[in-house]
N, C-alpha and C. Protein backbone atom coordinates (compact mmCIF):
# COMPACT_ATOMS: atom_id res chain seq x y z
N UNK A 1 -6.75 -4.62 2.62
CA UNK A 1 -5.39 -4.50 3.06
C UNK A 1 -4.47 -4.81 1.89
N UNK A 2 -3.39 -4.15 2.09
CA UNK A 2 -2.42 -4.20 0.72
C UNK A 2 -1.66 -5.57 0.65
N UNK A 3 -1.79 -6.61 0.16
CA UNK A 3 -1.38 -7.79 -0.46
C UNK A 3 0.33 -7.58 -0.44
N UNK A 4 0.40 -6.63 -1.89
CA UNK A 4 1.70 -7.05 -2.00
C UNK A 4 2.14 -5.98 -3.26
N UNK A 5 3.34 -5.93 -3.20
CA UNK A 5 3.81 -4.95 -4.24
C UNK A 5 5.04 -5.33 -4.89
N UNK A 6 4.46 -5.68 -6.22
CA UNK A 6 6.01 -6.31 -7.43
C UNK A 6 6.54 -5.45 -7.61
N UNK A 7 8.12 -5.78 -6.85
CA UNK A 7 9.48 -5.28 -6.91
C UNK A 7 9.69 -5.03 -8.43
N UNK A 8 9.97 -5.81 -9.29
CA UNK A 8 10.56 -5.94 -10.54
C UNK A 8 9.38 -5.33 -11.46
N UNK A 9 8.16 -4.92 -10.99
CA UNK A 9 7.25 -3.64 -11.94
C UNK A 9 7.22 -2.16 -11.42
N UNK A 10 7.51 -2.18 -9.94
CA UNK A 10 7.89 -0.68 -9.24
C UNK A 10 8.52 0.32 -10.07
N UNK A 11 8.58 1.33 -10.19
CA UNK A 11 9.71 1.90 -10.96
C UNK A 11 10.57 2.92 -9.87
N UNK A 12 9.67 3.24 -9.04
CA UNK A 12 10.00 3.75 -7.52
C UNK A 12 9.68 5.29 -7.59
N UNK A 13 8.76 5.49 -8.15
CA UNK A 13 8.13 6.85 -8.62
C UNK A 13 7.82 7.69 -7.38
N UNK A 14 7.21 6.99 -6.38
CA UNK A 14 6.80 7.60 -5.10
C UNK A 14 5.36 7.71 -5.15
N UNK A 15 4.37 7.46 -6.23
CA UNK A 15 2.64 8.45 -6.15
C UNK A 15 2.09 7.69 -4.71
N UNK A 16 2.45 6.07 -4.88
CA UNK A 16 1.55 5.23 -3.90
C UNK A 16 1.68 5.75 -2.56
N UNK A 17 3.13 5.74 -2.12
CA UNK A 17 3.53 6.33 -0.82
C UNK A 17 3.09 8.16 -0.72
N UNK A 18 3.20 8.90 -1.88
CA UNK A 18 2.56 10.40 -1.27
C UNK A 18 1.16 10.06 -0.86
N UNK A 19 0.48 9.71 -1.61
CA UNK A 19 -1.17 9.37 -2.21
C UNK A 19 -1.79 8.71 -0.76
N UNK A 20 -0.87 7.99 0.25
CA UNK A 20 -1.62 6.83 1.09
C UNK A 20 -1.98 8.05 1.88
N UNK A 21 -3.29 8.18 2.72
CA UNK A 21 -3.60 8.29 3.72
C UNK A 21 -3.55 8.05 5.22
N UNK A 22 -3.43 6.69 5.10
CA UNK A 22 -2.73 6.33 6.84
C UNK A 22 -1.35 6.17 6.61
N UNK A 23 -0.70 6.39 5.91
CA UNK A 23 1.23 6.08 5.95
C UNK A 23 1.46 4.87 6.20
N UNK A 24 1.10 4.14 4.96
CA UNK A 24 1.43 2.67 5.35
C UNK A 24 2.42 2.42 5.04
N UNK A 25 2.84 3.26 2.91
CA UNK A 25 4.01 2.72 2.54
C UNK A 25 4.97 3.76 2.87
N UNK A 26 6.30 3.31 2.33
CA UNK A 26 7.54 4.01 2.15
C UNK A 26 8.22 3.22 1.65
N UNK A 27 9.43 4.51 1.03
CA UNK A 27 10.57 4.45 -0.04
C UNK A 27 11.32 3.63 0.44
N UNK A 28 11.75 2.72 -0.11
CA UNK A 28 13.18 1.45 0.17
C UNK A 28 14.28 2.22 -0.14
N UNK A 29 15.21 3.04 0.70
CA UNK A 29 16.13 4.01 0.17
C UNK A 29 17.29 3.36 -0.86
N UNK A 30 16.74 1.88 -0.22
CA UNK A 30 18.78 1.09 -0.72
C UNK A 30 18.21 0.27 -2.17
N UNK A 31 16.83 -0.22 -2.03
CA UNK A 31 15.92 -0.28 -3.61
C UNK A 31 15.42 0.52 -4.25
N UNK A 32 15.35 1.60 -4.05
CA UNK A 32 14.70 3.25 -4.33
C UNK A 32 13.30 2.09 -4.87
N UNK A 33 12.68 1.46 -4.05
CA UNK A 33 11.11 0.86 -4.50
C UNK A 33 10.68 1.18 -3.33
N UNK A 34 8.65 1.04 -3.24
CA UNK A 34 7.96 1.37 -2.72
C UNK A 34 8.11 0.05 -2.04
N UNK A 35 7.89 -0.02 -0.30
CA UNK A 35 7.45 -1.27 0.47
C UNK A 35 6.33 -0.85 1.44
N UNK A 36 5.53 -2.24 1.53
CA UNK A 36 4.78 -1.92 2.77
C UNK A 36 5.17 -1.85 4.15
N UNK A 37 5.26 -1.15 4.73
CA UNK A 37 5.62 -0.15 6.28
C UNK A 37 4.91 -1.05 7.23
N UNK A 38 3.60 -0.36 7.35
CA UNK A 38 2.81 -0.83 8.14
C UNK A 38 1.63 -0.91 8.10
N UNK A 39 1.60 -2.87 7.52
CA UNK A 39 0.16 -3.22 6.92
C UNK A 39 -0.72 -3.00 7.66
N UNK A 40 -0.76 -3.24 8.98
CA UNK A 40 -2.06 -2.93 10.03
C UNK A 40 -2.35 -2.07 9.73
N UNK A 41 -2.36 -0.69 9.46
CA UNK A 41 -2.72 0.17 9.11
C UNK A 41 -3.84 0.52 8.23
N UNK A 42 -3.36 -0.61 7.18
CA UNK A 42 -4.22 -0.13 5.69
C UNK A 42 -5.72 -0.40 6.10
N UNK A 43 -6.27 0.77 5.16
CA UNK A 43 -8.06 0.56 5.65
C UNK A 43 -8.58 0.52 3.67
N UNK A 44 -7.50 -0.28 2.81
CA UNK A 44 -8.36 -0.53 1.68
C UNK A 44 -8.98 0.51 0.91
N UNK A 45 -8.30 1.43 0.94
CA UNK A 45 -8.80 2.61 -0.05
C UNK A 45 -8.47 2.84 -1.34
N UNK A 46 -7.40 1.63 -1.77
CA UNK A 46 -7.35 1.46 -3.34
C UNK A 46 -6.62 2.57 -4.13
N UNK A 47 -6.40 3.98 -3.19
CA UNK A 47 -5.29 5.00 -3.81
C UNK A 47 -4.35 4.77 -4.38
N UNK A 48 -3.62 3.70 -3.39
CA UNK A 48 -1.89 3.69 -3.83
C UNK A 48 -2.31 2.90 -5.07
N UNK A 49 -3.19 2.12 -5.58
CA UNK A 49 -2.91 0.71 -6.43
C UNK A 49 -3.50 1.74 -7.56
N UNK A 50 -4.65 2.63 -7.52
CA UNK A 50 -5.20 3.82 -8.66
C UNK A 50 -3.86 5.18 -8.74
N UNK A 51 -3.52 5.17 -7.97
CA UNK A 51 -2.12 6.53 -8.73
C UNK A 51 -0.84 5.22 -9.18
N UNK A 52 -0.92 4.48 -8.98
CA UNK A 52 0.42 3.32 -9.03
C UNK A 52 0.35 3.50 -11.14
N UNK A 53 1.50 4.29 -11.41
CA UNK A 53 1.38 4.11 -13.39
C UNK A 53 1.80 2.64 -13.94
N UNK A 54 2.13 1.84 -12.87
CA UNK A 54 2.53 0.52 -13.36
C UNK A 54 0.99 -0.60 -12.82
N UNK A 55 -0.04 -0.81 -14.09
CA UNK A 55 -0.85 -1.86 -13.73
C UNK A 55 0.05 -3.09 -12.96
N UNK A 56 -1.01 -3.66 -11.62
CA UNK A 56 -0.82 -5.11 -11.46
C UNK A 56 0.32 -4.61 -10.58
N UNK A 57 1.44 -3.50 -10.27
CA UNK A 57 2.43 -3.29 -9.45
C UNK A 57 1.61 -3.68 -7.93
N UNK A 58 0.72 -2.40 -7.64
CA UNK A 58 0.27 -2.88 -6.26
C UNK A 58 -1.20 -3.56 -6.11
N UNK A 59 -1.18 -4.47 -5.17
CA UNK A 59 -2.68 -5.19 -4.83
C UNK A 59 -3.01 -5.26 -4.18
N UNK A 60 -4.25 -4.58 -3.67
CA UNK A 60 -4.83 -4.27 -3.09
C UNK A 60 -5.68 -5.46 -2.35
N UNK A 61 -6.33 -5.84 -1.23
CA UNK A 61 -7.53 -7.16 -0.84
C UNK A 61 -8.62 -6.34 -0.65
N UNK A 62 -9.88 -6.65 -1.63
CA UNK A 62 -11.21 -5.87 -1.65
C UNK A 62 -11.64 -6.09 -0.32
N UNK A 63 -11.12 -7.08 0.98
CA UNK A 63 -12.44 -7.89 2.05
C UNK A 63 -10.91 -6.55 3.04
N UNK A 64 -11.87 -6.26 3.58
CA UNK A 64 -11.05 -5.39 4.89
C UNK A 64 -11.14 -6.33 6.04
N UNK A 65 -10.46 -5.64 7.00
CA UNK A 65 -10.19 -6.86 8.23
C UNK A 65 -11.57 -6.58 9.22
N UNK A 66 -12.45 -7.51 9.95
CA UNK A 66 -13.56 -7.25 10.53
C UNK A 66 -12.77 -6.15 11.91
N UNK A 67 -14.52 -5.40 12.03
CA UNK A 67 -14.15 -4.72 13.02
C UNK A 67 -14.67 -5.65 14.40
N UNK A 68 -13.51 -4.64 15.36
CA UNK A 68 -12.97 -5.84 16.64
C UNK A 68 -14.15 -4.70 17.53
N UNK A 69 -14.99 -5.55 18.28
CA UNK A 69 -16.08 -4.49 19.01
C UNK A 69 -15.09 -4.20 20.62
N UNK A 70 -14.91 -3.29 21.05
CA UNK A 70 -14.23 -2.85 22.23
C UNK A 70 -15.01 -3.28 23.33
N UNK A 71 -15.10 -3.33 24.52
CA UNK A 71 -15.75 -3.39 25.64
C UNK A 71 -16.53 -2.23 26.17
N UNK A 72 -15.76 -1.35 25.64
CA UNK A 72 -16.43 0.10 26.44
C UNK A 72 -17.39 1.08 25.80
């Protein structure tokens, strides 16, 4: 799951937010920076933090969240 993303290394390029797969991030229109949306989401696929041209901008958590077994 995505940790966290330094404001002051962003440049607000957009790759992380095209690049995500489940639509976690989006554009801060009034920071033109990337924020996380909606962390539940993330399933740890390391895209946004590998297209991100600023090392160390986004961080990624290697341990994903356990899966929750349903009843049915």
């Amino acid at each position: 799951m995505i940790q966290y993303i330094k404001e002051e290394s962003c440049d607000g390029c957009g790759r992380c937010v095209d690049s995500c797969p489940m639509d976690v991030l989006r554009m801060d229109k009034e920071k033109e920076k990337a924020m996380i949306k909606y962390l539940d989401d993330c399933m740890s696929c390391f895209i946004c933090e590998d297209e991100c041209p600023n090392p160390g901008t986004i961080f990624v958590d290697p341990k994903r969240a356990e899966w929750v077994r349903l009843p049915w």
